[in-house]
N, C-alpha and C. Protein backbone atom coordinates (compact mmCIF):
# COMPACT_ATOMS: atom_id res chain seq x y z
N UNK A 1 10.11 9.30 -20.59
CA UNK A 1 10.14 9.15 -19.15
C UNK A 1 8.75 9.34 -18.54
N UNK A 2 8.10 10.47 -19.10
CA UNK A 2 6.81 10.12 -18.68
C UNK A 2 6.00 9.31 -18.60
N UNK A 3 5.95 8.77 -19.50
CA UNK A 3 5.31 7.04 -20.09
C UNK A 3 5.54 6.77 -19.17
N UNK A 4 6.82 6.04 -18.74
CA UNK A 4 7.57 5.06 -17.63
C UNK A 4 6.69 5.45 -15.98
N UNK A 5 6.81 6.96 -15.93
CA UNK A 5 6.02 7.21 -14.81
C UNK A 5 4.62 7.02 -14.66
N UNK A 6 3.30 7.32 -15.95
CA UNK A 6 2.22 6.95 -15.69
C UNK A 6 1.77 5.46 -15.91
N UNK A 7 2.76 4.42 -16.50
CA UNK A 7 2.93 2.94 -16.70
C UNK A 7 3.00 2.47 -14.88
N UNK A 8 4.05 3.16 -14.35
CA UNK A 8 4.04 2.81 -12.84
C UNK A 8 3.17 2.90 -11.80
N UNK A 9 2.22 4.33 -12.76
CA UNK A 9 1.71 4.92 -11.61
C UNK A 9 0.21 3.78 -11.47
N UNK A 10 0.21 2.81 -12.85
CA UNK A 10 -0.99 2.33 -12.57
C UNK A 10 -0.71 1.22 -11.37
N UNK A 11 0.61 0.70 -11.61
CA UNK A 11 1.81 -0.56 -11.33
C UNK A 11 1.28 -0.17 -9.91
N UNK A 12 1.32 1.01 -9.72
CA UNK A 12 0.85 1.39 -8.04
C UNK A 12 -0.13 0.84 -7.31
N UNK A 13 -1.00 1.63 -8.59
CA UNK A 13 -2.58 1.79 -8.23
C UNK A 13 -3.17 0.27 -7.97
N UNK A 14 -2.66 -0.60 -8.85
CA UNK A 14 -3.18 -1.71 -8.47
C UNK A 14 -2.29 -2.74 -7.86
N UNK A 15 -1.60 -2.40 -7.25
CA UNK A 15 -0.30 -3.29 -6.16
C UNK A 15 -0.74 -2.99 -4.86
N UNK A 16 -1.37 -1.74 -4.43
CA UNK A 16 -2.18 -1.76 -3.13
C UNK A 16 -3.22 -2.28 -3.00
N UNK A 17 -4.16 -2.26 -3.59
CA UNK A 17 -5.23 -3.34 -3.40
C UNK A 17 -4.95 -5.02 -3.50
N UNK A 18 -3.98 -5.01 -4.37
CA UNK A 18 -3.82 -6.79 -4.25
C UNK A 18 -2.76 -6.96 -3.57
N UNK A 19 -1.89 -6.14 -2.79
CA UNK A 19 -1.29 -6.45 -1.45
C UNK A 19 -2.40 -6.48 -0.06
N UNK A 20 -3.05 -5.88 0.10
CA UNK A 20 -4.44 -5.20 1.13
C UNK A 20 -4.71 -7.18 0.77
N UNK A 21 -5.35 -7.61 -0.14
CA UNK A 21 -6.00 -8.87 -0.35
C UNK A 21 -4.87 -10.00 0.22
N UNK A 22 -4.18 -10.04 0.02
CA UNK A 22 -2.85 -11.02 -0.07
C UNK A 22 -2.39 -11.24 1.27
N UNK A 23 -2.81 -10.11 2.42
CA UNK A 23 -2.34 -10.12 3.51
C UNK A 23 -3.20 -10.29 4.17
N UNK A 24 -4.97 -9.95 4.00
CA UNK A 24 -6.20 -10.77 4.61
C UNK A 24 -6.03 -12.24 4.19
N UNK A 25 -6.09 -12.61 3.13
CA UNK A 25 -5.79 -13.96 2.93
C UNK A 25 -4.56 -14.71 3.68
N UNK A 26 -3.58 -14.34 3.98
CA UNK A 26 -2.32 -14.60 4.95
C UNK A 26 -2.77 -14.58 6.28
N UNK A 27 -3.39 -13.69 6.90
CA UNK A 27 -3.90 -13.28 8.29
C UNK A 27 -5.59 -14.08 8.14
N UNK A 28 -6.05 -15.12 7.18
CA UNK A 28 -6.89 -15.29 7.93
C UNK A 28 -6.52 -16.90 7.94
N UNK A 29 -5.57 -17.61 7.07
CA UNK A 29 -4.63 -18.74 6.84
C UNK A 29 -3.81 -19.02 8.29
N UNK A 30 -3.74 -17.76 8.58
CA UNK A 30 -2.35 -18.11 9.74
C UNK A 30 -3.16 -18.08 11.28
N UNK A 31 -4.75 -17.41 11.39
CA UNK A 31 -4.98 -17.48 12.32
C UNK A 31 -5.63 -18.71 12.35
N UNK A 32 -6.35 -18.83 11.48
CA UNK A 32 -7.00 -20.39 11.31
C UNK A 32 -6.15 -21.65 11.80
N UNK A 33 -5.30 -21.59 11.28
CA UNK A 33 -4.24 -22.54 11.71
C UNK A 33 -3.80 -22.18 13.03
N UNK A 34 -3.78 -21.36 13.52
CA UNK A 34 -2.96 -21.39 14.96
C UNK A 34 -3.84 -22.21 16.13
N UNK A 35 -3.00 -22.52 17.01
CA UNK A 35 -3.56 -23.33 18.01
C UNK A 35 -4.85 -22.62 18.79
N UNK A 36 -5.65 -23.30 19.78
CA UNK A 36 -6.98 -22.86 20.04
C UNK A 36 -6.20 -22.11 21.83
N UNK A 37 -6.72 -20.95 21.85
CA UNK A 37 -6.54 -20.50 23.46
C UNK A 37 -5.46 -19.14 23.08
N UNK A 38 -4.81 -18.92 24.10
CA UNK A 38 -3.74 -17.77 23.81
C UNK A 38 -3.28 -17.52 22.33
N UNK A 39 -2.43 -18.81 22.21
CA UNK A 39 -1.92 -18.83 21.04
C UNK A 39 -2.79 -18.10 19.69
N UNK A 40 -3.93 -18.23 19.30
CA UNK A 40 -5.09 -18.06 18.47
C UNK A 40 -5.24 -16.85 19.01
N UNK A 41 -5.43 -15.90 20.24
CA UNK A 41 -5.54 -14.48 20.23
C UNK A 41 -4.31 -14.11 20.30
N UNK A 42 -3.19 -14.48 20.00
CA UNK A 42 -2.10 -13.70 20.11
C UNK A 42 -1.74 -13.52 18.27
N UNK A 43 -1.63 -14.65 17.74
CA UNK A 43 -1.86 -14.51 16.66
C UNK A 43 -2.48 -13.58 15.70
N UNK A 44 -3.98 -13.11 16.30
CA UNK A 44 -5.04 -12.43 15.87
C UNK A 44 -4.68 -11.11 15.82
N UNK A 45 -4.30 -10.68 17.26
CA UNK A 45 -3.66 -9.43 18.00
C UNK A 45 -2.62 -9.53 16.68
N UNK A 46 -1.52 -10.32 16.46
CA UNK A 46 -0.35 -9.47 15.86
C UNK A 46 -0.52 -9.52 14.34
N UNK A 47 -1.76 -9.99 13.43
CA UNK A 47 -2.02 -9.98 12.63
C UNK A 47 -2.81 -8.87 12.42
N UNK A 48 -3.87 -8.13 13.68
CA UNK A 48 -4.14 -6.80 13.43
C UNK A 48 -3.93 -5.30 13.64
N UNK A 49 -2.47 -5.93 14.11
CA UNK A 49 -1.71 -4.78 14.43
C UNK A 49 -1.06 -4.58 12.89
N UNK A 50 -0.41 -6.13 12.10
CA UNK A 50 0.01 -5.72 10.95
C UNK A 50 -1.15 -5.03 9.83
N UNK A 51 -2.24 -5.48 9.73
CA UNK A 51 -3.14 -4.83 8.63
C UNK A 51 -3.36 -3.31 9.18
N UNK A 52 -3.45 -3.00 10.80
CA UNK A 52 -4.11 -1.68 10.84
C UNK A 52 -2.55 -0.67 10.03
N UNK A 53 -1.48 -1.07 10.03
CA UNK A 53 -0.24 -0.61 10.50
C UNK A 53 -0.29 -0.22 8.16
N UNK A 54 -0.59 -1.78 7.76
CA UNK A 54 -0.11 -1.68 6.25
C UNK A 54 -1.46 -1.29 5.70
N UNK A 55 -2.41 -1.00 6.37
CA UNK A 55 -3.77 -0.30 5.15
C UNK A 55 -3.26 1.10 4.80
N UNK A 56 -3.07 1.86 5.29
CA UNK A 56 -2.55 3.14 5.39
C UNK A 56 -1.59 3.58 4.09
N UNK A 57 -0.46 2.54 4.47
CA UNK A 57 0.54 2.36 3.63
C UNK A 57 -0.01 2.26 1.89
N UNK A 58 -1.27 0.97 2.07
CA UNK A 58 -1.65 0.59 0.68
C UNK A 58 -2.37 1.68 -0.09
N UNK A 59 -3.45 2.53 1.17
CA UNK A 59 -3.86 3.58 0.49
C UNK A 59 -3.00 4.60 0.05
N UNK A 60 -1.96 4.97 0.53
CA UNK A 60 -1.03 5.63 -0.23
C UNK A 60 -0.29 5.35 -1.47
N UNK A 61 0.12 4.57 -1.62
CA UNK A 61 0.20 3.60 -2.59
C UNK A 61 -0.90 4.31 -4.04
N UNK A 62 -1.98 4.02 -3.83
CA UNK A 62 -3.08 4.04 -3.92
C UNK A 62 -3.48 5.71 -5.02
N UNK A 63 -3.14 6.44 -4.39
CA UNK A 63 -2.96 8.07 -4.03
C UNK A 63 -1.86 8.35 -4.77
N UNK A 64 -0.73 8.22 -4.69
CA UNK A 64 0.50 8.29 -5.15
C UNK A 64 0.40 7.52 -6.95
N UNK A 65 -0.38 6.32 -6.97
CA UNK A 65 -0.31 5.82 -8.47
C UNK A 65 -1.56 6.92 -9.15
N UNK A 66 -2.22 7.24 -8.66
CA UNK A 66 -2.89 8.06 -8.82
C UNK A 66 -3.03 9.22 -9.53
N UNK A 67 -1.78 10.10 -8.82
CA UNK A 67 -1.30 10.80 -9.25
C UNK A 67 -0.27 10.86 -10.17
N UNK A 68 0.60 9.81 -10.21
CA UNK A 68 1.68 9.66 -11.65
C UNK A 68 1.09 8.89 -12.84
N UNK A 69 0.05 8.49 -12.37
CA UNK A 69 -1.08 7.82 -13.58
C UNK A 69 -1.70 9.10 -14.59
N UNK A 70 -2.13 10.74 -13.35
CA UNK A 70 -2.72 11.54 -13.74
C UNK A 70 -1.54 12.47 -14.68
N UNK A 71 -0.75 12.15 -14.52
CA UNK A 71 0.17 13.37 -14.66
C UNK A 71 0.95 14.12 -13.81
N UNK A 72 0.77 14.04 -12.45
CA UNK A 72 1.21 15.49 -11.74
C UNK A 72 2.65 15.38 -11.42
N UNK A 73 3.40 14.37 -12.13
CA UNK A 73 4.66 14.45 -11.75
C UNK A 73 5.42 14.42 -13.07
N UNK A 74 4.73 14.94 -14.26
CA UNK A 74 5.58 15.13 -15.37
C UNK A 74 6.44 16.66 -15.38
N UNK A 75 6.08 17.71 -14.47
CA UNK A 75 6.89 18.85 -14.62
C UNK A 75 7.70 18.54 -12.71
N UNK A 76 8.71 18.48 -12.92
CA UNK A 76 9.03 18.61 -11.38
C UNK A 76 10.23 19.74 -11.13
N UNK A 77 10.02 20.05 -10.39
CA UNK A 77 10.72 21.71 -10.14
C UNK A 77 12.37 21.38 -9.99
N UNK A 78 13.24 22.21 -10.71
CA UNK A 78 14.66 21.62 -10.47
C UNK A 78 15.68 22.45 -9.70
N UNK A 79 14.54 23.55 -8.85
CA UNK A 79 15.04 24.48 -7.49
C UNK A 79 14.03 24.34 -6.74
N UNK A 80 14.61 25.07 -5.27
CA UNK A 80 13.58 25.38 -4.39
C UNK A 80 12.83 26.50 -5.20
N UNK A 81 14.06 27.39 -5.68
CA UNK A 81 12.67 28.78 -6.27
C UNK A 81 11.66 28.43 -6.79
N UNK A 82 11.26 26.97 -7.66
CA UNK A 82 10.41 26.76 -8.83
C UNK A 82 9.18 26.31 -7.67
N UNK A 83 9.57 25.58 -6.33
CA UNK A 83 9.15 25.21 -5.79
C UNK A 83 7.64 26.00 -5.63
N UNK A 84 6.15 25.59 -5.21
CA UNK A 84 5.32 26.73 -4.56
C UNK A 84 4.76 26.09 -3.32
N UNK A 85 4.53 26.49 -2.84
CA UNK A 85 4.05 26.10 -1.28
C UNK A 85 2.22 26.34 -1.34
């Protein structure tokens, strides 16, 4: 099971960066194409509301493969007692 988890954790690590790419390439396809005037800043506007909204997301992503790549989720606590704060 561990395997399975640091196999994923790379599955992570590199699914945020080539989502991050995939969606500049989408957002710069879709503004290009949009009509010239409103249309073309409205477009723009809701294309950088989606990247500011999913970078965040990818860096976590990011962080998270990171860490099951490193190990830190091969012992996981199976109470609150084991828990540490």
């Amino acid at each position: 099971m561990n395997g399975l988890k640091k196999g994923l954790g790379l599955f992570w690590m590199i699914l945020g960066p080539a989502s991050i790419i995939c969606m500049f390439l989408q957002a710069y396809e879709k503004v290009g194409l949009a009509a010239e005037g409103v249309q073309k800043t409205n477009t723009a506007l809701q294309w950088g509301i989606i990247l500011f909204i999913f970078i965040p997301i990818s860096a976590g992503l990011v962080i998270f493969g990171y860490y099951a790549l490193k190990g830190e989720y091969s012992q996981l606590p199976s109470g609150s007692e084991e828990s540490t704060d």
